[in-house]
N, C-alpha and C. Protein backbone atom coordinates (compact mmCIF):
# COMPACT_ATOMS: atom_id res chain seq x y z
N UNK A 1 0.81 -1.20 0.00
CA UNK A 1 0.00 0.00 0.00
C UNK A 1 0.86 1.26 0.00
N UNK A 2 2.00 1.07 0.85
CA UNK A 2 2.54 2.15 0.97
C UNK A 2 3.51 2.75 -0.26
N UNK A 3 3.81 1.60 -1.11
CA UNK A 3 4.27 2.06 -2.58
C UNK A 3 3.29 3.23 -3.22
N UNK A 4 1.99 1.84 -3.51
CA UNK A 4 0.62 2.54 -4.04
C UNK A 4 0.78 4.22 -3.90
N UNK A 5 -0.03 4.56 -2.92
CA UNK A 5 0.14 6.16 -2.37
C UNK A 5 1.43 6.87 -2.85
N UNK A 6 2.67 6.37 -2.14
CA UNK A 6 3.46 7.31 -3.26
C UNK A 6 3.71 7.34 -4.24
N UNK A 7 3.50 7.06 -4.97
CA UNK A 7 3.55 6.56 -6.43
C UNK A 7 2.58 7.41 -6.99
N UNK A 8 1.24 7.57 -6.43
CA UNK A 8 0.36 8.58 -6.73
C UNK A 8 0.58 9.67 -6.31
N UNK A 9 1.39 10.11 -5.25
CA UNK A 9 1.26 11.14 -4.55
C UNK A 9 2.45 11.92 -5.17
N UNK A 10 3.43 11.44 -6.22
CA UNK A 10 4.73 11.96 -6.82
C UNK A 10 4.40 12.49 -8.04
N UNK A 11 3.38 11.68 -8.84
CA UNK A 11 2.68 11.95 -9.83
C UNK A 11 2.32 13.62 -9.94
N UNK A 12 1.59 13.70 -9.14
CA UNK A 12 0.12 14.79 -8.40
C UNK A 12 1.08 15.99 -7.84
N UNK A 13 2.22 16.29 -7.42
CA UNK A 13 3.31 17.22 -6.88
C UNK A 13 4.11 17.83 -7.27
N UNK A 14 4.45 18.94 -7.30
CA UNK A 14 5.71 19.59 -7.74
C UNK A 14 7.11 19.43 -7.29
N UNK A 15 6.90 19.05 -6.53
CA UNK A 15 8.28 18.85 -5.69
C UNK A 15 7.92 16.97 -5.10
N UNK A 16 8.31 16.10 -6.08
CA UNK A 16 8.15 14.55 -5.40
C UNK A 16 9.28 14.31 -4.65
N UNK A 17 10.39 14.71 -4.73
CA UNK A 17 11.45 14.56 -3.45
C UNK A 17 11.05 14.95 -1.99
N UNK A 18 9.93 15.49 -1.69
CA UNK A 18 9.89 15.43 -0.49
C UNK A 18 8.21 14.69 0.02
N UNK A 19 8.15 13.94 -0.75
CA UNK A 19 6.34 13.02 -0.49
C UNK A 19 7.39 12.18 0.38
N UNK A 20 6.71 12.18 1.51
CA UNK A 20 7.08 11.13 2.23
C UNK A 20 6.01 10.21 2.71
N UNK A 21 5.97 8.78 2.66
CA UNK A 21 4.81 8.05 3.25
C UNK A 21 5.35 7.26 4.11
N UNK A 22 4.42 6.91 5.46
CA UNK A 22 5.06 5.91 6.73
C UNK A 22 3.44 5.10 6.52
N UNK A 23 4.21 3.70 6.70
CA UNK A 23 2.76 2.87 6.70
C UNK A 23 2.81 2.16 8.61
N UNK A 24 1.95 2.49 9.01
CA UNK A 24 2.59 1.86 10.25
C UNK A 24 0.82 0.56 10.26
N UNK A 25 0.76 -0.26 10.97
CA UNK A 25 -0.43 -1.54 11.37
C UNK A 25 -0.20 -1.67 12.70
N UNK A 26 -1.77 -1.73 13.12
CA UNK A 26 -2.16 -1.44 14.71
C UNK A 26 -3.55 -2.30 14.42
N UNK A 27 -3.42 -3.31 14.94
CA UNK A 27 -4.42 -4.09 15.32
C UNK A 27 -5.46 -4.67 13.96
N UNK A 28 -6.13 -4.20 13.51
CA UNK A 28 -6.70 -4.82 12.69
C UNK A 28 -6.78 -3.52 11.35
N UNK A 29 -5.75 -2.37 11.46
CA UNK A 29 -5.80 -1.48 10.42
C UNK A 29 -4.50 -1.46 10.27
N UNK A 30 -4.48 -0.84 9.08
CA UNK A 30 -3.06 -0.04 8.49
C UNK A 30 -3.10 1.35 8.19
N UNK A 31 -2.35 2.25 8.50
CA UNK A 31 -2.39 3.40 8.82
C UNK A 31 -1.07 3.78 7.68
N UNK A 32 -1.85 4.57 6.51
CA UNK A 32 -0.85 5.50 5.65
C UNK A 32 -0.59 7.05 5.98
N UNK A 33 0.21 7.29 6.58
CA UNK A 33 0.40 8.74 6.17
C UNK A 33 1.23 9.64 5.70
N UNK A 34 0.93 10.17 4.73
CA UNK A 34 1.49 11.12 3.99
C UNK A 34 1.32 12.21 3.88
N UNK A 35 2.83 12.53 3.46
CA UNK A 35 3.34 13.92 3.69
C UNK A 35 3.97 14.42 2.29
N UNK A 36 3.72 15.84 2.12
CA UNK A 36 3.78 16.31 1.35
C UNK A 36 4.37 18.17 1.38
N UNK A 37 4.89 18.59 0.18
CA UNK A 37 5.35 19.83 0.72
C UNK A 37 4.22 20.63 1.03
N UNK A 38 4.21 22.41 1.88
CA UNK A 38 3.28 22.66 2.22
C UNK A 38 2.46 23.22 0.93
N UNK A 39 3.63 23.61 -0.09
CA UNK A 39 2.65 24.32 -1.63
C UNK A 39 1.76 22.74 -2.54
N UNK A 40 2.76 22.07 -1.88
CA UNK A 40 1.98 21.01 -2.99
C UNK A 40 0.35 20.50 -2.18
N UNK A 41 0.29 21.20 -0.85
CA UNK A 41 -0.85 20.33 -0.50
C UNK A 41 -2.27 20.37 -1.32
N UNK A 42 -2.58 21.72 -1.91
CA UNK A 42 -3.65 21.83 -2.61
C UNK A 42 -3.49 20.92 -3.84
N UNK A 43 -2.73 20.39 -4.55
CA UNK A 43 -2.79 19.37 -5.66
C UNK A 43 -3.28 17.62 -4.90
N UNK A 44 -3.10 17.81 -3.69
CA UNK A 44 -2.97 15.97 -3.25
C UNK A 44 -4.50 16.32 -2.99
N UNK A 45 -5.14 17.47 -1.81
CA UNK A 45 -5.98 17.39 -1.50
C UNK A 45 -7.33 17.76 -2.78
N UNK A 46 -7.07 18.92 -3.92
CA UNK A 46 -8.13 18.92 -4.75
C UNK A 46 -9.09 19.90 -4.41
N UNK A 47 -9.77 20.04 -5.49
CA UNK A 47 -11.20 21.19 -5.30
C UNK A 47 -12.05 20.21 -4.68
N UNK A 48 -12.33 20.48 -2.89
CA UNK A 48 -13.40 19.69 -1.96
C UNK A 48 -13.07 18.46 -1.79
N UNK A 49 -11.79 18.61 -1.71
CA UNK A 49 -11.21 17.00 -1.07
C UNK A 49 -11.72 16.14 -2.37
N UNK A 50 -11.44 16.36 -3.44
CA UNK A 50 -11.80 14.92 -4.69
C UNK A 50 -10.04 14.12 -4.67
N UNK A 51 -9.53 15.23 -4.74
CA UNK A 51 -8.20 14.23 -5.33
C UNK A 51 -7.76 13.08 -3.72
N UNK A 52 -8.03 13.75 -3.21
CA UNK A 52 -7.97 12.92 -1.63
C UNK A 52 -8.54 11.89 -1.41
N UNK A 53 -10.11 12.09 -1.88
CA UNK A 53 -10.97 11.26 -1.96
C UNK A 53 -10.87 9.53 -2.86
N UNK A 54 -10.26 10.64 -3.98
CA UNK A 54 -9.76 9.20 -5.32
C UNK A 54 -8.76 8.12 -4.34
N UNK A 55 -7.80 8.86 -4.10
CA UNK A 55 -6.34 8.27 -3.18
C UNK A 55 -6.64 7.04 -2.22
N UNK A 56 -7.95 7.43 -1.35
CA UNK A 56 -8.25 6.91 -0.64
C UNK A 56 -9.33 5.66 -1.03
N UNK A 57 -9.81 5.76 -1.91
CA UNK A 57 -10.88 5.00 -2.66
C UNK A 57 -9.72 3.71 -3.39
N UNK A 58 -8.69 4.19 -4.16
CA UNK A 58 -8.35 3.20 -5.07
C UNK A 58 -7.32 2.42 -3.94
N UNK A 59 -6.82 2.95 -2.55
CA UNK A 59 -6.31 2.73 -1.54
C UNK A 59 -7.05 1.44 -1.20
N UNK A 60 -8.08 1.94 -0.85
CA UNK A 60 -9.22 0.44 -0.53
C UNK A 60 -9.34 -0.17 -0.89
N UNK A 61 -9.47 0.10 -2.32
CA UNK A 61 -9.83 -1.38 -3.39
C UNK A 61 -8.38 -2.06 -3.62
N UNK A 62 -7.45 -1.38 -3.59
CA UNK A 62 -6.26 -2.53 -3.58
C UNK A 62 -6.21 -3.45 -2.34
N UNK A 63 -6.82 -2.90 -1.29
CA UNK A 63 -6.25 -3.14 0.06
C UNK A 63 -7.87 -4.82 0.58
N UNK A 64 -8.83 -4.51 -0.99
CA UNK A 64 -9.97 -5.08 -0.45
C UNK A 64 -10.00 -6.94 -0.40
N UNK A 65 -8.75 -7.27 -1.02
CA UNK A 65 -8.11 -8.46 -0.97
C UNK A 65 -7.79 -9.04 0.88
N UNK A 66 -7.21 -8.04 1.34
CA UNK A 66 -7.03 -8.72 2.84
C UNK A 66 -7.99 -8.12 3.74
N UNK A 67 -7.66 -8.53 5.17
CA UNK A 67 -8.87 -8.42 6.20
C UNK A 67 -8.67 -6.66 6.93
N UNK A 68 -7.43 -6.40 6.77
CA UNK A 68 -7.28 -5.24 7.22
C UNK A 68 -7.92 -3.80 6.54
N UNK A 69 -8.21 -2.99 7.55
CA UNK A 69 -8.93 -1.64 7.01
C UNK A 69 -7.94 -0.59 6.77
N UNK A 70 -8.10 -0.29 5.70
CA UNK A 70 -6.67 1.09 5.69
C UNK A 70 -7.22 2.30 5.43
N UNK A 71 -6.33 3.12 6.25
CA UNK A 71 -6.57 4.60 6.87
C UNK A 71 -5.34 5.47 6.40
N UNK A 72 -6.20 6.47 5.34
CA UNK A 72 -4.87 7.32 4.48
C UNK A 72 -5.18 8.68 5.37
N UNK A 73 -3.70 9.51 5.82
CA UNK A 73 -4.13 10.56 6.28
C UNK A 73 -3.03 11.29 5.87
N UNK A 74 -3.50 12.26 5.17
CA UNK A 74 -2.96 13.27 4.47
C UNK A 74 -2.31 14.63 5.51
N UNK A 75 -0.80 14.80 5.73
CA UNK A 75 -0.57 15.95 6.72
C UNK A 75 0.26 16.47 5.59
């Protein structure tokens, strides 16, 4: 998963040298979060949270193979 996201998130940025993603798993989730520079945040997040929204959607459906729930959080 944690490829996934950056991989999208380098795409989507002006500056991909500094997307950073940490995947950490706690109990029955997996927890993505990513980081991004502070100008690039309006490209990850989108007009009304869509591009955020996509991230997190195609996040799931890769993730809908195993039992775990994954949680993308964008800082």
């Amino acid at each position: 998963m944690k490829e996934l996201v950056e991989v999208i998130a380098k795409s989507l940025v002006d500056h991909p040298e500094e997307v950073e993603v940490i995947e950490t798993s706690k109990d029955d989730a997996i927890y993505i979060e990513l980081k991004v520079a502070q100008e690039d945040m309006g490209k990850v997040i989108g007009k009304q949270g869509r591009i955020a929204k996509s991230i997190r959607t195609v996040v799931k459906a890769a993730a809908s193979k195993g039992d775990k729930k994954v949680i993308v959080d964008i800082k």
